[in-house]
Protein backbone atom coordinates (compact mmCIF):
# COMPACT_ATOMS: atom_id res chain seq x y z
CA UNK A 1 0.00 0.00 0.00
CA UNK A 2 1.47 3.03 -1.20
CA UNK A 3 2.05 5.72 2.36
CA UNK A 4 0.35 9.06 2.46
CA UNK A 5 1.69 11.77 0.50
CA UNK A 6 3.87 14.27 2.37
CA UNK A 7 3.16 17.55 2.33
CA UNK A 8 5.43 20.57 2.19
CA UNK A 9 5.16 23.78 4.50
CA UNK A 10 4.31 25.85 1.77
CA UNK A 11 1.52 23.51 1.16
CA UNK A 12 0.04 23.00 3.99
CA UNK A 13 -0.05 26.98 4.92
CA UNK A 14 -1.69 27.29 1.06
CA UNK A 15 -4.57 25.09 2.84
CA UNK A 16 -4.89 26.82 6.31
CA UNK A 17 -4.96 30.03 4.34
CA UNK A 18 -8.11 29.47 1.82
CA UNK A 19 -9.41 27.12 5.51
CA UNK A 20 -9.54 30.17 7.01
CA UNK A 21 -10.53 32.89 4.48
CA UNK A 22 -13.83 31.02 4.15
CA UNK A 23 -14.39 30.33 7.52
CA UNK A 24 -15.99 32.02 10.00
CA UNK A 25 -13.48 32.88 11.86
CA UNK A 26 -9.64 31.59 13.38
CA UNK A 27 -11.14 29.95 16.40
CA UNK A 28 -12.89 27.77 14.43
CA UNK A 29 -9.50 26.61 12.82
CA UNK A 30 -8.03 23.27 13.91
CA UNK A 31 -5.06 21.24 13.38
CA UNK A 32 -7.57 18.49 13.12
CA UNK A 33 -9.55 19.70 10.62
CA UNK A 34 -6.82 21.06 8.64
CA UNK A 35 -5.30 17.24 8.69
CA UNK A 36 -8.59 15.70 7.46
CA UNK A 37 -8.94 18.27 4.18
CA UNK A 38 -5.41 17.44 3.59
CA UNK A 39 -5.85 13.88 4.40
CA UNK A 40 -3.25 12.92 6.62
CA UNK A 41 -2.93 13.03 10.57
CA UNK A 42 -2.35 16.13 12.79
CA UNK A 43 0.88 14.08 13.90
CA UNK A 44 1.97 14.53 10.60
CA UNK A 45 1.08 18.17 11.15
CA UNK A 46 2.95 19.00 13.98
CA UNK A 47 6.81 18.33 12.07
CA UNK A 48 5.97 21.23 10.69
CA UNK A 49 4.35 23.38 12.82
CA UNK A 50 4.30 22.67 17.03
CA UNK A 51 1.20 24.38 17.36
CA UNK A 52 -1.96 25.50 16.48
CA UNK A 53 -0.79 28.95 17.38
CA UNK A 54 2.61 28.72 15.52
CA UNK A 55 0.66 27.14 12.08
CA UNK A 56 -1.65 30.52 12.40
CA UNK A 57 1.79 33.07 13.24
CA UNK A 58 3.35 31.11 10.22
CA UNK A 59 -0.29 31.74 7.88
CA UNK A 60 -0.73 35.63 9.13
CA UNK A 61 2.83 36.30 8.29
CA UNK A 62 2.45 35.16 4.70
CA UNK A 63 -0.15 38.15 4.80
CA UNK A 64 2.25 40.60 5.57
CA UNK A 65 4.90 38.72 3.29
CA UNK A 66 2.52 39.51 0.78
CA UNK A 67 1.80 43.00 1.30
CA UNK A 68 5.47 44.13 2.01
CA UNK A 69 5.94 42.29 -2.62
CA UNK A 70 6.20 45.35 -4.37
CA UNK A 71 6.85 47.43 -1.97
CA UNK A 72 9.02 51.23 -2.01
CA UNK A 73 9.29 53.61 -0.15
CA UNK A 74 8.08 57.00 -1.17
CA UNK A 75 7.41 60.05 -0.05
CA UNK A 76 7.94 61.88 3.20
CA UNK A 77 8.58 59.74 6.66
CA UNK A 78 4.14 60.31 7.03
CA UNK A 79 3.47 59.28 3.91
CA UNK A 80 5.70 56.16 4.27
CA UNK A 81 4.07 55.02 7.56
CA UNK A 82 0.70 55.66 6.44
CA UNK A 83 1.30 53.88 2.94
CA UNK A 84 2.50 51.27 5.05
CA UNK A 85 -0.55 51.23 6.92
CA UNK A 86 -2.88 50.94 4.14
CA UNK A 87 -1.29 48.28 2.27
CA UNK A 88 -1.50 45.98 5.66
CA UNK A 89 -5.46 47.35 5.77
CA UNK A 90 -5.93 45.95 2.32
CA UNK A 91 -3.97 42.64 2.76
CA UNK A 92 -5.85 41.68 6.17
CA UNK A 93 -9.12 42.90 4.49
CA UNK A 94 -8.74 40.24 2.27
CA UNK A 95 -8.23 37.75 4.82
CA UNK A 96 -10.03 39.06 7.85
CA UNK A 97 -9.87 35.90 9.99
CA UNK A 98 -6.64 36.05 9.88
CA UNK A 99 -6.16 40.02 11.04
CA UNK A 100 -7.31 39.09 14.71
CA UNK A 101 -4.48 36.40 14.84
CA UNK A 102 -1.87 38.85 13.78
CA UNK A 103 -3.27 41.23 16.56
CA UNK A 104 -3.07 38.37 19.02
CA UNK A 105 -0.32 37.10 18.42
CA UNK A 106 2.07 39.22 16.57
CA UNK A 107 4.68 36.90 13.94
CA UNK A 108 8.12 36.92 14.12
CA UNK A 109 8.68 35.71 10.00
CA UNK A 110 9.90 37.67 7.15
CA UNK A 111 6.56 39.33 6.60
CA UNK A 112 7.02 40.94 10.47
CA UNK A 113 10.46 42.24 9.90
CA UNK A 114 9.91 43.48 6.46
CA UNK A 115 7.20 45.64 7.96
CA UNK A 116 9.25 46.65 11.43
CA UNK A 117 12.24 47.44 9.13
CA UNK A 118 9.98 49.94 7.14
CA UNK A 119 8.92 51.35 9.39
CA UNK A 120 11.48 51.80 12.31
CA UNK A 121 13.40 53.61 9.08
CA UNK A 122 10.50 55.35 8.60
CA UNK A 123 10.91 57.20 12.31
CA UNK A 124 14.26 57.41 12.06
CA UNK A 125 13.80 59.61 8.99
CA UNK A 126 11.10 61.50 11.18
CA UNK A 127 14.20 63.54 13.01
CA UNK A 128 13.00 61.73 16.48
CA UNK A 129 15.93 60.64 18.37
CA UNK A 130 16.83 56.92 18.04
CA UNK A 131 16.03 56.40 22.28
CA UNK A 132 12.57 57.60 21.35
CA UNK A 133 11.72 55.51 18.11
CA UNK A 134 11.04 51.80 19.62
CA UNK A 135 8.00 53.52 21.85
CA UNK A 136 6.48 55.53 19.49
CA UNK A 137 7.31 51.77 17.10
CA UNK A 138 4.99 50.31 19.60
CA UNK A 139 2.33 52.82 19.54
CA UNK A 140 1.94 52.94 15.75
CA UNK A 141 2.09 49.14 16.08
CA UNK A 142 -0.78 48.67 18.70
CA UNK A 143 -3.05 51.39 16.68
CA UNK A 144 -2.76 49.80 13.57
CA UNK A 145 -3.30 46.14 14.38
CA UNK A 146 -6.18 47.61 16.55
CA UNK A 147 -7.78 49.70 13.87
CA UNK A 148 -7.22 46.65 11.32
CA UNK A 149 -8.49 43.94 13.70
CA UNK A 150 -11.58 45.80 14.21
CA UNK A 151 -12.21 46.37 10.89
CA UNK A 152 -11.70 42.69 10.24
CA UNK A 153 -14.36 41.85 12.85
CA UNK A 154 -17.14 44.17 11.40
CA UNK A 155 -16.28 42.96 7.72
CA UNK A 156 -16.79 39.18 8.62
CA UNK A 157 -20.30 39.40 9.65
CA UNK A 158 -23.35 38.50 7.21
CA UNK A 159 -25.48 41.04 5.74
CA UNK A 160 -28.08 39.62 7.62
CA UNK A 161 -26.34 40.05 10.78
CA UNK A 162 -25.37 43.52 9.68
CA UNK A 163 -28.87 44.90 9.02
CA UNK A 164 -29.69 43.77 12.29
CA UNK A 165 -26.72 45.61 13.97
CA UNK A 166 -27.93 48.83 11.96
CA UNK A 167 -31.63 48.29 13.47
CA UNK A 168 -30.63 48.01 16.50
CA UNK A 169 -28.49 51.25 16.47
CA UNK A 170 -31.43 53.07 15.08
CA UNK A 171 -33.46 52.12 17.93
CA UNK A 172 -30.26 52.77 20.49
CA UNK A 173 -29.47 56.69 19.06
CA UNK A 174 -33.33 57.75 17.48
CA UNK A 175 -35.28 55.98 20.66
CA UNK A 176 -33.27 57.12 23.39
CA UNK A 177 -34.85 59.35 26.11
CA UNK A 178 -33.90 62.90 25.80
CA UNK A 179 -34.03 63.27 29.91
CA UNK A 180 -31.72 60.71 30.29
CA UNK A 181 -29.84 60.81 27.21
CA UNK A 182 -29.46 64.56 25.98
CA UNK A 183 -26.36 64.68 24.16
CA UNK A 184 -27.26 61.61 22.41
CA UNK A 185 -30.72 62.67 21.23
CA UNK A 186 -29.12 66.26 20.04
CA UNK A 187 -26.83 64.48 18.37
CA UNK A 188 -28.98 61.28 17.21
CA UNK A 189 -29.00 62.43 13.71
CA UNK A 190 -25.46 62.71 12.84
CA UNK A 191 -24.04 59.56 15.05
CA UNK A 192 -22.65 57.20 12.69
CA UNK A 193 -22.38 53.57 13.18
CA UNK A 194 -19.15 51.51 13.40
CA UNK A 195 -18.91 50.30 10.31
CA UNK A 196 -19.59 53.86 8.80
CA UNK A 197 -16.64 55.43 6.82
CA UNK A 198 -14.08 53.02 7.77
CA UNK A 199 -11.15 54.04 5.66
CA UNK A 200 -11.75 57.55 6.44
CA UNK A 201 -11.99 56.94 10.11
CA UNK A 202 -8.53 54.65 9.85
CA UNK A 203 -6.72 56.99 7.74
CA UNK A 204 -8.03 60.04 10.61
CA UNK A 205 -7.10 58.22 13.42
CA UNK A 206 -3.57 57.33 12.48
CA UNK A 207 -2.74 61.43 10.72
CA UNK A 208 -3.55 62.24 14.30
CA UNK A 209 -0.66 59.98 16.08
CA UNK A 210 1.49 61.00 13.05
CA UNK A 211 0.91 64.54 13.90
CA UNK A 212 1.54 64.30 17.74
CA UNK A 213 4.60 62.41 16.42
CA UNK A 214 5.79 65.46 14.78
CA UNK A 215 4.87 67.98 17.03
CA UNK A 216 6.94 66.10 19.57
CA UNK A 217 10.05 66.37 17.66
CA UNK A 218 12.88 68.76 18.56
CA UNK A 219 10.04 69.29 21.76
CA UNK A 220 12.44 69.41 25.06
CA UNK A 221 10.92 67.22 27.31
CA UNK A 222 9.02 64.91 25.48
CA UNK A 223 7.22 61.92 27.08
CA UNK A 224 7.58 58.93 25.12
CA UNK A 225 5.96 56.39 27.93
């Protein structure tokens, strides 16, 4: 009897990857079910990967592999960051399952250093000192996995489930009691919903931490904690 084929790495994250882009979402993943669609064991699995966790790192950093192909750097330090930022929007939009796991868990592949290198050079063209660039790394880092993960979450819901969601917000911001609620009912009309404007909102948020960025540099004192 002939023995079960053998899969490569490259292989079996191809199958995790379209596994998880058309299922609900990453906790739903298993080894075990990833075995059975490739028809083999999860011991056979785990030469390649040691975990469940690892085999997902190993998957989300493909993503960022994949966003970093093609890649230059143009523009001002802003524009680079924020360039930056959009391309790993559109790659995890694409694969939304898969943006919570990079949140979660962070990678430590290729993909992960292609985009730390970016933008840690990015910084360091800002004019901030080099003692101050790994914090204000880690606060661009934590907004942007935030913003993206959120996104993620609102995108993998069904329309059903998102009509729903927009009824009930209706209700919450045109119903509410004006005696109890008067800043919401003056402002019921305008209000938008979460998943309202989402690019906008992203590309917003992170101009603002660009800008404090700036204003802090060549600022005596500056508090980078």
């Amino acid at each position: 009897m002939a023995g079960r084929r053998r899969w490569s790495t490259e292989e079996i994250l191809d199958t995790a990857a379209e596994m998880l882009r058309t299922s609900d979402d990453a906790d739903s993943f298993s080894v075990r079910k990833l075995a059975t669609v490739l028809g083999t064991d999860s011991s056979s699995l785990y030469r390649h990967f040691r975990s469940k966790t690892e085999l997902l790192r190993a998957v989300a950093d493909r993503i960022l592999v994949a966003a970093m192909d093609g890649y230059h750097p143009e523009g001002d330090w802003k524009q680079r960051i924020t360039s930056l930022a959009l391309r790993l929007r559109e790659a995890f939009g694409q694969q939304p399952q898969l943006a919570a796991v990079w949140g979660r868990y962070a990678s430590g592949g290729a993909g992960s250093r292609l985009v730390m290198e970016e933008a840690l050079q990015a910084l360091r063209a800002s004019g901030l000192p080099d003692e101050e660039i790994p914090a204000r790394y880690h606060r661009l880092a934590v907004l942007i996995a935030a913003l993206i993960a959120s996104e993620a979450g609102v995108s993998t819901i069904t329309s059903e489930e998102y009509e729903q969601g927009m009824e009930l917000f209706r209700v919450a911001v045109l119903g509410a009691d004006p005696e109890r609620f008067p800043a919401l009912t003056h402002f019921a009309r305008d209000v938008r919903p979460l998943g309202a404007d989402r690019r906008a909102a992203f590309e917003e948020i992170l101009a603002a931490q660009l800008a404090q960025i700036e204003a802090s540099i060549g600022s005596p004192g500056t508090e980078t904690a």
